[in-house]
N, C-alpha and C. Protein backbone atom coordinates (compact mmCIF):
# COMPACT_ATOMS: atom_id res chain seq x y z
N UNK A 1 -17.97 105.58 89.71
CA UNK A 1 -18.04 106.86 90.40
C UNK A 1 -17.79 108.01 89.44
N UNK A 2 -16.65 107.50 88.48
CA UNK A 2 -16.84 108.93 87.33
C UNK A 2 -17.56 109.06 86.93
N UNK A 3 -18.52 108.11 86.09
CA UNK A 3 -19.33 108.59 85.07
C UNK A 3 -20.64 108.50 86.12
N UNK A 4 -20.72 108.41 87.68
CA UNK A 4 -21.76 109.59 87.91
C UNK A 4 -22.03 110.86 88.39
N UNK A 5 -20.50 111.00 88.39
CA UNK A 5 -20.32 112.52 88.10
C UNK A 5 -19.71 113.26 87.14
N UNK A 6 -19.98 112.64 85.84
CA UNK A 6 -19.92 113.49 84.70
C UNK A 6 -21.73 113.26 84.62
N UNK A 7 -22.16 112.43 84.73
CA UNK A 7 -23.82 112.82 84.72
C UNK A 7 -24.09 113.72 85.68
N UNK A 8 -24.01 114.34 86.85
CA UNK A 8 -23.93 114.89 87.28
C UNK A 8 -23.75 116.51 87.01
N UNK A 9 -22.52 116.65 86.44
CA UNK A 9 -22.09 117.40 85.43
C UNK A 9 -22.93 118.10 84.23
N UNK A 10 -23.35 117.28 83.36
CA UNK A 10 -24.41 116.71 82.42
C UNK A 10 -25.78 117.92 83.00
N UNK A 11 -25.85 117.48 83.87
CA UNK A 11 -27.40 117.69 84.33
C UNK A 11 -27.55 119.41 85.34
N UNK A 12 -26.51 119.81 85.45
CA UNK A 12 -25.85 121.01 86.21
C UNK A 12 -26.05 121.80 84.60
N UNK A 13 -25.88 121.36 83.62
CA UNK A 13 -25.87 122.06 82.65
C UNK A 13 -27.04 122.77 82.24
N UNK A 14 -27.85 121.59 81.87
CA UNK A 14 -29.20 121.15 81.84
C UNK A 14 -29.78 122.42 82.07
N UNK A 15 -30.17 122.28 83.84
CA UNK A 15 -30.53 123.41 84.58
C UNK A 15 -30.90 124.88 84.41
N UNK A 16 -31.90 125.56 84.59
CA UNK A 16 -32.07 126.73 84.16
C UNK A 16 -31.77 127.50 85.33
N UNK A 17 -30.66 127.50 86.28
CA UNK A 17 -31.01 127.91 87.41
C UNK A 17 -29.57 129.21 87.99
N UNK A 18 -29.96 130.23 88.05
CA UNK A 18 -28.99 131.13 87.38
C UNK A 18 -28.04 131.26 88.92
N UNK A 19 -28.59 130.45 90.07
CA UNK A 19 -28.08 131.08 91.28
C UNK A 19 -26.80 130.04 90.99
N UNK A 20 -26.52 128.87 90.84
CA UNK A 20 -25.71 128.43 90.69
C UNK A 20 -24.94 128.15 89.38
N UNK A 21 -23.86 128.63 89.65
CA UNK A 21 -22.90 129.71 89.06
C UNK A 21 -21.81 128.53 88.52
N UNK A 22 -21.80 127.18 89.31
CA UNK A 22 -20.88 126.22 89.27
C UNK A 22 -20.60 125.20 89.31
N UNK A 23 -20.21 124.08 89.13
CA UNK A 23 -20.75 122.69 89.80
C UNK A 23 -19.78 122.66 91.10
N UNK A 24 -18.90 123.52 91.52
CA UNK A 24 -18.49 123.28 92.84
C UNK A 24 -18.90 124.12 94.17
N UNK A 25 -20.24 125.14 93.53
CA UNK A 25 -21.00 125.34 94.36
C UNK A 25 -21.72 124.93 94.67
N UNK A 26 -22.34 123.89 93.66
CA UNK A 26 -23.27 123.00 93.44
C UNK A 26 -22.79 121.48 94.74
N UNK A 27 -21.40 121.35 94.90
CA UNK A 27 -20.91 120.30 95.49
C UNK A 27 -20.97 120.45 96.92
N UNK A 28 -20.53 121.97 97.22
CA UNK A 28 -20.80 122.84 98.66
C UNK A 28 -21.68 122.56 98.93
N UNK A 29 -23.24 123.20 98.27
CA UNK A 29 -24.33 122.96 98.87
C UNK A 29 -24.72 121.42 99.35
N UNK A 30 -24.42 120.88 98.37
CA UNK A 30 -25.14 119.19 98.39
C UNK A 30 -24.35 118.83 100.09
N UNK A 31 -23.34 118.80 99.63
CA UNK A 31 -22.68 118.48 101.17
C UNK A 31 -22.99 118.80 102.46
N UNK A 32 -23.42 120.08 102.79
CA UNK A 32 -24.49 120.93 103.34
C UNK A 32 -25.04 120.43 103.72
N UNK A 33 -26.29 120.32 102.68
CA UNK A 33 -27.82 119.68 102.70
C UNK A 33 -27.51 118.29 103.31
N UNK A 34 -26.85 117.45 102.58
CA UNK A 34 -26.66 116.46 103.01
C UNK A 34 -26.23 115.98 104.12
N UNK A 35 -25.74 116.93 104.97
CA UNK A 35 -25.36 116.85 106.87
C UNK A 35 -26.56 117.20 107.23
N UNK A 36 -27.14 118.18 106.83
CA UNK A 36 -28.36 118.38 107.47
C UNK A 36 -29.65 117.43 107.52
N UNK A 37 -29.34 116.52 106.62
CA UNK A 37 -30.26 115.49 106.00
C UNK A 37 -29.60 114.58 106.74
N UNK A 38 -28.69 114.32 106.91
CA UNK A 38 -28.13 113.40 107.89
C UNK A 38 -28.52 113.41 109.79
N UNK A 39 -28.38 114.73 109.85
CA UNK A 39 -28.88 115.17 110.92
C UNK A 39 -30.12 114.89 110.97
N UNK A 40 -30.79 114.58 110.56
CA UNK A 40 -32.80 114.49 110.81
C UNK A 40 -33.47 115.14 110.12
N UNK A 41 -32.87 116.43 109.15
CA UNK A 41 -33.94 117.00 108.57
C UNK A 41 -34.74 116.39 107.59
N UNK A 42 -35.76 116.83 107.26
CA UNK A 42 -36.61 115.89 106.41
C UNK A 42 -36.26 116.43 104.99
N UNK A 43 -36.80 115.76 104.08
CA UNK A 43 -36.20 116.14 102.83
C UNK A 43 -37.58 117.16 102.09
N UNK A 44 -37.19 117.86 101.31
CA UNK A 44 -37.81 118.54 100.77
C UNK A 44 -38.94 118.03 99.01
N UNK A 45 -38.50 116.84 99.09
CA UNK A 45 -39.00 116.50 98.06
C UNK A 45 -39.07 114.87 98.29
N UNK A 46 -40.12 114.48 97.46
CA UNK A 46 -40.76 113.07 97.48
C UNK A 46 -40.20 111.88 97.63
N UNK A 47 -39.51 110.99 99.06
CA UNK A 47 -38.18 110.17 98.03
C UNK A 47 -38.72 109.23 99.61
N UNK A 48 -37.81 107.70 99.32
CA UNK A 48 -37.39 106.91 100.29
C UNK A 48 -36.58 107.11 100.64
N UNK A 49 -36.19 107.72 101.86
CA UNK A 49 -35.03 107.75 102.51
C UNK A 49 -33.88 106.16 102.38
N UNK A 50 -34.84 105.23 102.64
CA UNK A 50 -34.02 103.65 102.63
C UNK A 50 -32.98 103.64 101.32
N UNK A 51 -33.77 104.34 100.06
CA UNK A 51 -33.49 103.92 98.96
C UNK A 51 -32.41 104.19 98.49
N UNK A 52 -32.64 105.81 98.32
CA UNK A 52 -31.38 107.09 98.03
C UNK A 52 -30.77 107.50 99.00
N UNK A 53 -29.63 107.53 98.92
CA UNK A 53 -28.27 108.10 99.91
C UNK A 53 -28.47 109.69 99.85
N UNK A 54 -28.10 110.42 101.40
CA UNK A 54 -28.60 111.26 101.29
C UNK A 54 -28.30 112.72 100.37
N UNK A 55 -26.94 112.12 100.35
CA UNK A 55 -26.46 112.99 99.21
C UNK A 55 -26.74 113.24 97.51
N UNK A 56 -27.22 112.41 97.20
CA UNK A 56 -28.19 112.51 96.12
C UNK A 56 -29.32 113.17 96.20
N UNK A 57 -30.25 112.78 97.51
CA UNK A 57 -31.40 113.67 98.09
C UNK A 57 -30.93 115.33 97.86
N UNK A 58 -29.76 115.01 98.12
CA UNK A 58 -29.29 116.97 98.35
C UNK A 58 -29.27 117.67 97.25
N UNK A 59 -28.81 116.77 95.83
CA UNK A 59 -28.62 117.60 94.60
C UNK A 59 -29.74 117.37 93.76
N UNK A 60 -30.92 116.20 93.93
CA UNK A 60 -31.93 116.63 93.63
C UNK A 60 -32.81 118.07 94.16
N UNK A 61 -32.77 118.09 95.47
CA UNK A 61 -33.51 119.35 96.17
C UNK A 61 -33.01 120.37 95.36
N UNK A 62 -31.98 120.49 94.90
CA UNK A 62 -30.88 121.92 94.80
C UNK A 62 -31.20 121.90 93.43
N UNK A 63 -31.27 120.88 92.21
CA UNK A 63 -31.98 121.61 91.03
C UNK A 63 -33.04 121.37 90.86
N UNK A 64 -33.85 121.18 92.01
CA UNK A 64 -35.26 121.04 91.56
C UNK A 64 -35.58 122.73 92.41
N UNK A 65 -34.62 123.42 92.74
CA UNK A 65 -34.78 124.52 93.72
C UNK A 65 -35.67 124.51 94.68
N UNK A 66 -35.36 123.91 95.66
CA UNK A 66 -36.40 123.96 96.69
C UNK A 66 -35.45 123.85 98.05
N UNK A 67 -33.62 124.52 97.77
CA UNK A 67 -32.83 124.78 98.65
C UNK A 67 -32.79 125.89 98.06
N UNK A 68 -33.00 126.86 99.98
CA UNK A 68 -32.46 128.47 99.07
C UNK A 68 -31.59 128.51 99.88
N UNK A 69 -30.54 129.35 99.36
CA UNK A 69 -28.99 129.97 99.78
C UNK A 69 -29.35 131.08 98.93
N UNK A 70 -27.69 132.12 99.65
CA UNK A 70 -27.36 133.21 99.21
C UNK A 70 -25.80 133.26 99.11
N UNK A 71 -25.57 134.16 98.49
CA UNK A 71 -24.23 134.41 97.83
C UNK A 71 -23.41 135.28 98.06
N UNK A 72 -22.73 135.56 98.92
CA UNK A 72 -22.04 136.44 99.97
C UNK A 72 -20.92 136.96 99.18
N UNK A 73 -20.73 138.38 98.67
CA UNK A 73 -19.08 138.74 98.31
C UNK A 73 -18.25 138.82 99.42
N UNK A 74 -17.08 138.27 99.31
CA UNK A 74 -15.73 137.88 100.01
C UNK A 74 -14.96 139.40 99.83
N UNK A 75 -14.79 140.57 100.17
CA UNK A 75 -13.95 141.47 100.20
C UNK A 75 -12.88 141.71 101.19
């Protein structure tokens, strides 16, 4: 489980993707996605549901950007 989330990690780096700011925003979203993907939604990108758990489904979608969010200041 660690070292697949230091790959994880790894690959957050990678990324050219300026909206995410973090890997624990990065963890928010997936979790997200991943209820919602749990819930019935369909996935946004090419996969076996049987295969991949859906939470993986979630952080592929999210750096392949094809989850949009926004970024709300807290004042």
């Amino acid at each position: 489980m660690v070292k697949a989330a230091e790959e994880l990690a790894v690959n957050i780096e990678d990324q050219q993707q300026p909206e995410i700011d973090s890997k624990y925003r990065l963890i928010i979203l997936a979790a997200k996605r991943s209820k919602q993907l749990q819930r019935g939604a369909r996935p946004r990108i090419e996969t076996d549901m049987q295969k991949h758990k859906p939470t993986r489904i979630a952080v592929e979608e999210i750096l392949r950007g094809k989850i949009n969010f926004t970024i709300e200041d807290q004042e």
